[in-house]
N, C-alpha and C. Protein backbone atom coordinates (compact mmCIF):
# COMPACT_ATOMS: atom_id res chain seq x y z
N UNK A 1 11.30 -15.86 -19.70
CA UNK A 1 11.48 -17.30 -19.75
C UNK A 1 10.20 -17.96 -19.26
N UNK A 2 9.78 -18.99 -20.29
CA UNK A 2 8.50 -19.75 -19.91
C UNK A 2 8.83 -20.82 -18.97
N UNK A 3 8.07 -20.93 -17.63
CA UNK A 3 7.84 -22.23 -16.81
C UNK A 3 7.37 -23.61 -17.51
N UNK A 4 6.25 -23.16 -18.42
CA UNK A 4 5.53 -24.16 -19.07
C UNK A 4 6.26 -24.90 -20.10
N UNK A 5 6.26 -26.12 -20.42
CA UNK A 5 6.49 -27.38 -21.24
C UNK A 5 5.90 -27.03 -22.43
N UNK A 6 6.79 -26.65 -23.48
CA UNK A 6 5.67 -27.07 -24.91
C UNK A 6 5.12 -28.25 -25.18
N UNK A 7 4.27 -27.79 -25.63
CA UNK A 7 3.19 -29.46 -25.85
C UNK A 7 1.64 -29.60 -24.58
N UNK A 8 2.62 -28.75 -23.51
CA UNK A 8 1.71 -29.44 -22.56
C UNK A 8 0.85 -28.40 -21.93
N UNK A 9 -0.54 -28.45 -21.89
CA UNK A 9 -1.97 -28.01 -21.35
C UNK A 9 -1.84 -27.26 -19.61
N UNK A 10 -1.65 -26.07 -19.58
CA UNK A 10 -1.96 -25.77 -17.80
C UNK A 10 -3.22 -26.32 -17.14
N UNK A 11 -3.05 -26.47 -15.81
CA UNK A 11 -4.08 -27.14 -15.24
C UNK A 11 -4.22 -25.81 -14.66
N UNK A 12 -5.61 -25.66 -14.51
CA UNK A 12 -6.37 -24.61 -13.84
C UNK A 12 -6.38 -25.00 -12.27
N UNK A 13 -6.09 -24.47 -11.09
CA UNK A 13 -6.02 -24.57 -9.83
C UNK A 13 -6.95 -23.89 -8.86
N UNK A 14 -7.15 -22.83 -9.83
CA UNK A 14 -8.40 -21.67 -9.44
C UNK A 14 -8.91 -21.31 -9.75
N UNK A 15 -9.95 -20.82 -10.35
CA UNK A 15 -10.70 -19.90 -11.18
C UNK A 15 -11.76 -18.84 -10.36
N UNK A 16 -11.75 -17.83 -10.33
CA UNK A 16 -12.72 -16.83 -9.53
C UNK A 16 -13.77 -16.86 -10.40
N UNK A 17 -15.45 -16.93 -9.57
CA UNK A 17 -16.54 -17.14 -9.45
C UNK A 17 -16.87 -16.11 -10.58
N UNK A 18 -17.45 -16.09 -11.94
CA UNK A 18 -17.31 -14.71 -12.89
C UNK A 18 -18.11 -13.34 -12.14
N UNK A 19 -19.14 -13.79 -11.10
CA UNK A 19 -20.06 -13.19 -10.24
C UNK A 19 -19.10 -12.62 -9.18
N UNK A 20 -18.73 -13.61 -8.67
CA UNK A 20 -17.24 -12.39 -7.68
C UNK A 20 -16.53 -11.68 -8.12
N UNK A 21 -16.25 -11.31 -9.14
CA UNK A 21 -15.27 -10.98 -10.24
C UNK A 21 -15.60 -9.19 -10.33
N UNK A 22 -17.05 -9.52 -11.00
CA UNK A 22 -17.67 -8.52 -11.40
C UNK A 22 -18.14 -7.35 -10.16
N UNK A 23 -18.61 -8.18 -8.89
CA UNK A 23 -18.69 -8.08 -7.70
C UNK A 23 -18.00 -6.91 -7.28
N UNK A 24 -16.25 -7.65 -7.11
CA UNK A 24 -14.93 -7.31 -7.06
C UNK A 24 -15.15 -5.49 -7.79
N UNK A 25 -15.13 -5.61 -9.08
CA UNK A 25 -15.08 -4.96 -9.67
C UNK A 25 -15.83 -3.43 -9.18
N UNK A 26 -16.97 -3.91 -9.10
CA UNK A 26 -17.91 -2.57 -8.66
C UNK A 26 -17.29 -2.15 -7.22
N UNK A 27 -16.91 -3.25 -6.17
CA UNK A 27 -16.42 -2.63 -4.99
C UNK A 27 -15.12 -1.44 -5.64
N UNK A 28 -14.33 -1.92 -5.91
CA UNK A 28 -13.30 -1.44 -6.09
C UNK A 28 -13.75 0.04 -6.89
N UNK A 29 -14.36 0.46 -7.87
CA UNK A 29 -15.21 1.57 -8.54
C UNK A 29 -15.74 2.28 -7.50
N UNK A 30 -16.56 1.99 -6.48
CA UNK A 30 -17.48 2.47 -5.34
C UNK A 30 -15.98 2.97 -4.93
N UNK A 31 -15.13 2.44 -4.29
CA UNK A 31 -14.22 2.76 -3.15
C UNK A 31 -13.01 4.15 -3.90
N UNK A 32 -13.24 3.78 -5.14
CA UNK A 32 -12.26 4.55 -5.62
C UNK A 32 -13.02 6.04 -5.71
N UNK A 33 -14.31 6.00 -6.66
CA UNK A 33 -15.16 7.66 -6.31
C UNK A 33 -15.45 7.60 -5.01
N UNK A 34 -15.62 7.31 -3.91
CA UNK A 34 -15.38 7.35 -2.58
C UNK A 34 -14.63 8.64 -2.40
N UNK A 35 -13.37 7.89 -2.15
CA UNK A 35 -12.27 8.74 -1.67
C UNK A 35 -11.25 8.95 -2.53
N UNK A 36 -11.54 9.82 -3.53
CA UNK A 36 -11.20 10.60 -4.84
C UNK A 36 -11.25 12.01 -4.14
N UNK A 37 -12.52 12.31 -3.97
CA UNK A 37 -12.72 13.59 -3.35
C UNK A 37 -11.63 13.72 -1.70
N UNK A 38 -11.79 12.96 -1.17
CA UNK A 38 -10.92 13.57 -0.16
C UNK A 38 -9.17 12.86 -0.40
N UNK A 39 -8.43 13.08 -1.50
CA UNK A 39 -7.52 13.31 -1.47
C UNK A 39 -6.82 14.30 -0.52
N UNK A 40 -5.45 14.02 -0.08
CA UNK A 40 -4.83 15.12 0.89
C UNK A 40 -5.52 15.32 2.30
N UNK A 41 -6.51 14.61 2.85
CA UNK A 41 -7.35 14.68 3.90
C UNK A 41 -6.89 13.29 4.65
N UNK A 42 -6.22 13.81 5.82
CA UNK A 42 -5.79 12.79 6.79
C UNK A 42 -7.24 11.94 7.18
N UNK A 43 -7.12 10.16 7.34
CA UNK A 43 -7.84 9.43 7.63
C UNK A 43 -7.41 8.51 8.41
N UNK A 44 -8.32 7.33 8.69
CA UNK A 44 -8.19 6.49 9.50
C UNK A 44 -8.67 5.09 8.90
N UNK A 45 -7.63 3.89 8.34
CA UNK A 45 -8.21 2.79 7.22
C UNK A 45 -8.02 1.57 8.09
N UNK A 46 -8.94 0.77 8.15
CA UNK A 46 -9.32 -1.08 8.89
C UNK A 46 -9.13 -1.18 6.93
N UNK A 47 -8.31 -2.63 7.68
CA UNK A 47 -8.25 -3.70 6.57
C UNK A 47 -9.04 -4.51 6.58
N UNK A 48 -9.68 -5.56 6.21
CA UNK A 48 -10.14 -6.69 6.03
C UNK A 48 -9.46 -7.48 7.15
N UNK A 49 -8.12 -7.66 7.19
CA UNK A 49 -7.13 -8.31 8.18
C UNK A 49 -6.96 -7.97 9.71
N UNK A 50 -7.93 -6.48 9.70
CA UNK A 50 -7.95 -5.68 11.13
C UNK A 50 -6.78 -5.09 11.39
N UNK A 51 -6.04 -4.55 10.84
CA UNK A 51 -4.86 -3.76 10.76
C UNK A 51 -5.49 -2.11 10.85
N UNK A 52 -5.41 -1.47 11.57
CA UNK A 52 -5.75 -0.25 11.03
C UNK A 52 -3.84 0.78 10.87
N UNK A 53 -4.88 1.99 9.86
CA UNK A 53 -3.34 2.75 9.56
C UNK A 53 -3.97 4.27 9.25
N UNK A 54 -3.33 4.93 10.12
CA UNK A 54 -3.73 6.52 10.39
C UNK A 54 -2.78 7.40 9.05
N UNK A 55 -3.22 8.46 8.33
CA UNK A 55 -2.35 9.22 7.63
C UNK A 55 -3.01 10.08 6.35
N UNK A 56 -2.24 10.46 5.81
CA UNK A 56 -2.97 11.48 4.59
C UNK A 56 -2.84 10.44 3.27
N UNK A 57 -4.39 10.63 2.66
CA UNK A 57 -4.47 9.87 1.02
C UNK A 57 -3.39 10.53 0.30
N UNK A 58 -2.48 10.10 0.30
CA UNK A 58 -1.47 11.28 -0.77
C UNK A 58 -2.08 10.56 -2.20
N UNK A 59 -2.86 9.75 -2.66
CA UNK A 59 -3.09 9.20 -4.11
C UNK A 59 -4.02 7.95 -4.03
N UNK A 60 -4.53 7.57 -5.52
CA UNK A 60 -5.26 6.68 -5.82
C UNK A 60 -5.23 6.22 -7.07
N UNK A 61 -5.29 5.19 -7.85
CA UNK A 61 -5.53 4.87 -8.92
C UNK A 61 -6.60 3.54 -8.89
N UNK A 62 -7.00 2.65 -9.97
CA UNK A 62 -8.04 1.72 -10.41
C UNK A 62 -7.33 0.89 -9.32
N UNK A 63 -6.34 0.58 -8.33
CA UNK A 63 -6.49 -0.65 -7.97
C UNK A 63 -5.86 -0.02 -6.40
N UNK A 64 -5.52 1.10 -6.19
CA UNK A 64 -4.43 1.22 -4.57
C UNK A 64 -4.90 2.13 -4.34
N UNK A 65 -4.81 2.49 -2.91
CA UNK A 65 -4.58 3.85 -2.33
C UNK A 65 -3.25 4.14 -1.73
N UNK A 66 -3.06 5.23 -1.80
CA UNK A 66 -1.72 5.60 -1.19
C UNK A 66 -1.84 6.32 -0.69
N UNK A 67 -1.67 5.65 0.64
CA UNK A 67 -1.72 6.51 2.31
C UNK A 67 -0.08 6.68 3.01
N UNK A 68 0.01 7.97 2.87
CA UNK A 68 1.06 8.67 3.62
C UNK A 68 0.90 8.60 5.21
N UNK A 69 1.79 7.55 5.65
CA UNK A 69 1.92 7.09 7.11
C UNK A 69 3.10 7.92 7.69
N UNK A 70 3.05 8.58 9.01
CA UNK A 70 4.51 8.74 9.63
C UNK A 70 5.10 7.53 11.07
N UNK A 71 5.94 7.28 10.44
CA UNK A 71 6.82 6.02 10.53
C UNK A 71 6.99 6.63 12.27
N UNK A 72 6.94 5.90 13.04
CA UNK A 72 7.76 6.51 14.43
C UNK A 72 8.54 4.83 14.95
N UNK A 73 9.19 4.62 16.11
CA UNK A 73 9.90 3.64 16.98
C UNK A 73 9.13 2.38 17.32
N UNK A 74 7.86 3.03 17.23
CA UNK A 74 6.84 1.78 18.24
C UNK A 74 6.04 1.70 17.09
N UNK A 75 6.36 1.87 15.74
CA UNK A 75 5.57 0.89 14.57
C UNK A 75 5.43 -0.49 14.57
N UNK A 76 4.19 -0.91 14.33
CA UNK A 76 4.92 -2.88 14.57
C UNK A 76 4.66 -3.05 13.36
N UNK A 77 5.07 -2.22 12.32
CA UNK A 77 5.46 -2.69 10.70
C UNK A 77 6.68 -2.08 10.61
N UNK A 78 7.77 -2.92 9.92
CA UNK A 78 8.66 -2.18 9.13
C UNK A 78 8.76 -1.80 7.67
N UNK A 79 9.15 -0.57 7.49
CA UNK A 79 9.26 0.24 6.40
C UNK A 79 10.57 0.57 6.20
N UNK A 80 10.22 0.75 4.84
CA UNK A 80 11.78 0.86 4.11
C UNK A 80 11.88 2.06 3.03
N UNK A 81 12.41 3.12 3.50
CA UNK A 81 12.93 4.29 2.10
C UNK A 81 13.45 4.46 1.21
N UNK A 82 13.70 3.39 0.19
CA UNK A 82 14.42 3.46 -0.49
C UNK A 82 15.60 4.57 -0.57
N UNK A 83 15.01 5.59 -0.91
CA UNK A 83 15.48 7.17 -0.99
C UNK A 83 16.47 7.50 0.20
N UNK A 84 15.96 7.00 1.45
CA UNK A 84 17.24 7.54 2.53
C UNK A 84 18.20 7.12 2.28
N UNK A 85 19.43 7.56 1.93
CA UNK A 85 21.07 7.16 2.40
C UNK A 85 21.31 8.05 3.70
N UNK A 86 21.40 6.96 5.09
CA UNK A 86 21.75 7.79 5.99
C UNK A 86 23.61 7.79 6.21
N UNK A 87 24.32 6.62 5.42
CA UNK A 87 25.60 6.92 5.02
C UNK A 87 25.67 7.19 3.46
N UNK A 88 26.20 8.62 3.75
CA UNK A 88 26.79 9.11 2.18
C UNK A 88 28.19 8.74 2.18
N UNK A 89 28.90 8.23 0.89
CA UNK A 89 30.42 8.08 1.07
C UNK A 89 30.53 6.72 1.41
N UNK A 90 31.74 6.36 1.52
CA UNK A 90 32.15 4.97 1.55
C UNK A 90 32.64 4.68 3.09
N UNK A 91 32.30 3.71 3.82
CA UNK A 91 32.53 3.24 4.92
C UNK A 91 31.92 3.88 6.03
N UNK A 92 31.86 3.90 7.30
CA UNK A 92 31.24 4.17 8.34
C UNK A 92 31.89 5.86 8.46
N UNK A 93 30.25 6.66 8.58
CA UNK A 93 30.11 8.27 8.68
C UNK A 93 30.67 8.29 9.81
N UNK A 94 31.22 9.91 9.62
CA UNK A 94 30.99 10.64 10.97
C UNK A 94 30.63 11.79 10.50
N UNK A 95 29.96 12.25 11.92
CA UNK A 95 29.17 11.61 12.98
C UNK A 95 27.98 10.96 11.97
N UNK A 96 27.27 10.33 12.91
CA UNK A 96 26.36 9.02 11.94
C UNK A 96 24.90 9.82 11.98
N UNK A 97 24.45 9.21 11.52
CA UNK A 97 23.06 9.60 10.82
C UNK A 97 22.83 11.21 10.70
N UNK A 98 23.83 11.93 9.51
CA UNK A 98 23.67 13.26 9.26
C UNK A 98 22.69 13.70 8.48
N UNK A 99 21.83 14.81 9.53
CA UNK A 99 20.62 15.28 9.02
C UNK A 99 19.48 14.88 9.14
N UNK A 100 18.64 15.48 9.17
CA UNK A 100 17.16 14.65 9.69
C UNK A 100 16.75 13.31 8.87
N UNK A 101 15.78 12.55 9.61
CA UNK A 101 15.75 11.44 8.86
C UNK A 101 13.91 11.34 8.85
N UNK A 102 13.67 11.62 7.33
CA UNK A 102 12.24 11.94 6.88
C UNK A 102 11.43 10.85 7.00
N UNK A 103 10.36 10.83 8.76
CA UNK A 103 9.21 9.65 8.52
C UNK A 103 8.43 9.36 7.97
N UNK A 104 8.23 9.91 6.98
CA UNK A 104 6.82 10.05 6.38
C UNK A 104 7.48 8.55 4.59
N UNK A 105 6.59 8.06 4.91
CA UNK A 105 6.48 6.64 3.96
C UNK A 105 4.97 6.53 2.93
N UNK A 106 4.80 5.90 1.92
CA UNK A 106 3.42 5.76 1.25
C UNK A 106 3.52 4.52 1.54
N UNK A 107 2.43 4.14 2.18
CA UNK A 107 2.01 2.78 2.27
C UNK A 107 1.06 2.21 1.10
N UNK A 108 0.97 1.32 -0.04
CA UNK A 108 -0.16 1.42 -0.93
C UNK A 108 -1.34 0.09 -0.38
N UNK A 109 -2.30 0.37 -0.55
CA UNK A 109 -3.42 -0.46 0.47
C UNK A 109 -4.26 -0.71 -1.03
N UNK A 110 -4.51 -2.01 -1.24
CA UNK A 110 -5.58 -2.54 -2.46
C UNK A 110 -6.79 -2.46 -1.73
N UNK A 111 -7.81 -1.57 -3.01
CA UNK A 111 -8.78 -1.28 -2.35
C UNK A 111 -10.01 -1.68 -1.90
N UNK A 112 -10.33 -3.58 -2.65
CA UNK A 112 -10.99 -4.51 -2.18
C UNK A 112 -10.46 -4.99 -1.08
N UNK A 113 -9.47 -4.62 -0.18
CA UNK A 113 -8.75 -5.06 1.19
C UNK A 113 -9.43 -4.36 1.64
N UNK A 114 -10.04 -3.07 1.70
CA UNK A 114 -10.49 -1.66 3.21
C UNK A 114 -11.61 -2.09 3.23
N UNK A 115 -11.64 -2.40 4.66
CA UNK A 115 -13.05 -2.23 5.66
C UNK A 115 -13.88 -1.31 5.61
N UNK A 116 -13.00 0.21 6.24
CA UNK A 116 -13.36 0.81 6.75
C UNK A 116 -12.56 2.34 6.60
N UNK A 117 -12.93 3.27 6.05
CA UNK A 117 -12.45 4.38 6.01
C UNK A 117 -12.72 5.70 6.70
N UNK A 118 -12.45 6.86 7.78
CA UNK A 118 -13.16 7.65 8.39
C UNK A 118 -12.24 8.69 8.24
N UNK A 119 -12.44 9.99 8.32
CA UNK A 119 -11.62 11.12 7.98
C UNK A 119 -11.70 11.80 9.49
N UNK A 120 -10.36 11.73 10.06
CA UNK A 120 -9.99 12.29 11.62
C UNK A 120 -9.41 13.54 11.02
């Protein structure tokens, strides 16, 4: 379903600099043969935002990385598993939360966001 009015012209609100663009572009190329090679090699990533996040590259493609974080109590992000059902069945388990409950999450990080990458 279209937002736009037939008949009527979008107004442009933004347009990126064609020089930042291209800019953009090469960062993101640099960062990706970067850390291509160390797939599966636990690291250590600063955002742009100063967030840092410890864990293994489990992946990469033209625009993310996907860093395998383990989730613990004193995260000050919340994450969500899709995949866990810690109730199977209908209404409240017993006993509750059966079976281990797997921390490990992919966080995906865009790769004109990273500062800073170091392999611990």
């Amino acid at each position: 379903m279209s937002t736009y009015n037939a008949g009527q012209t979008a107004t442009v609100i933004y347009q990126a600099d064609p020089a930042v663009v291209q800019h953009l572009h090469g960062v993101r190329e640099s960062l990706h043969h970067s850390c291509k090679p160390y797939l599966n090699h636990k690291v250590k990533v600063q955002t742009l935002d100063g967030m840092t996040h410890e864990g293994i590259i489990a992946g990469m493609d033209s625009k993310n990385m996907y860093l395998m974080v383990t989730v613990t109590m004193d995260s000050p992000r919340g994450f969500y598993n899709p995949y866990y059902k810690p109730y199977p069945g209908l209404g409240y388990p017993y006993p509750p939360y059966p079976g281990p409950v797997n921390n490990n999450v992919i966080l995906p990080l865009v790769l004109f966001e990273l500062l800073a990458i170091s392999l611990i």
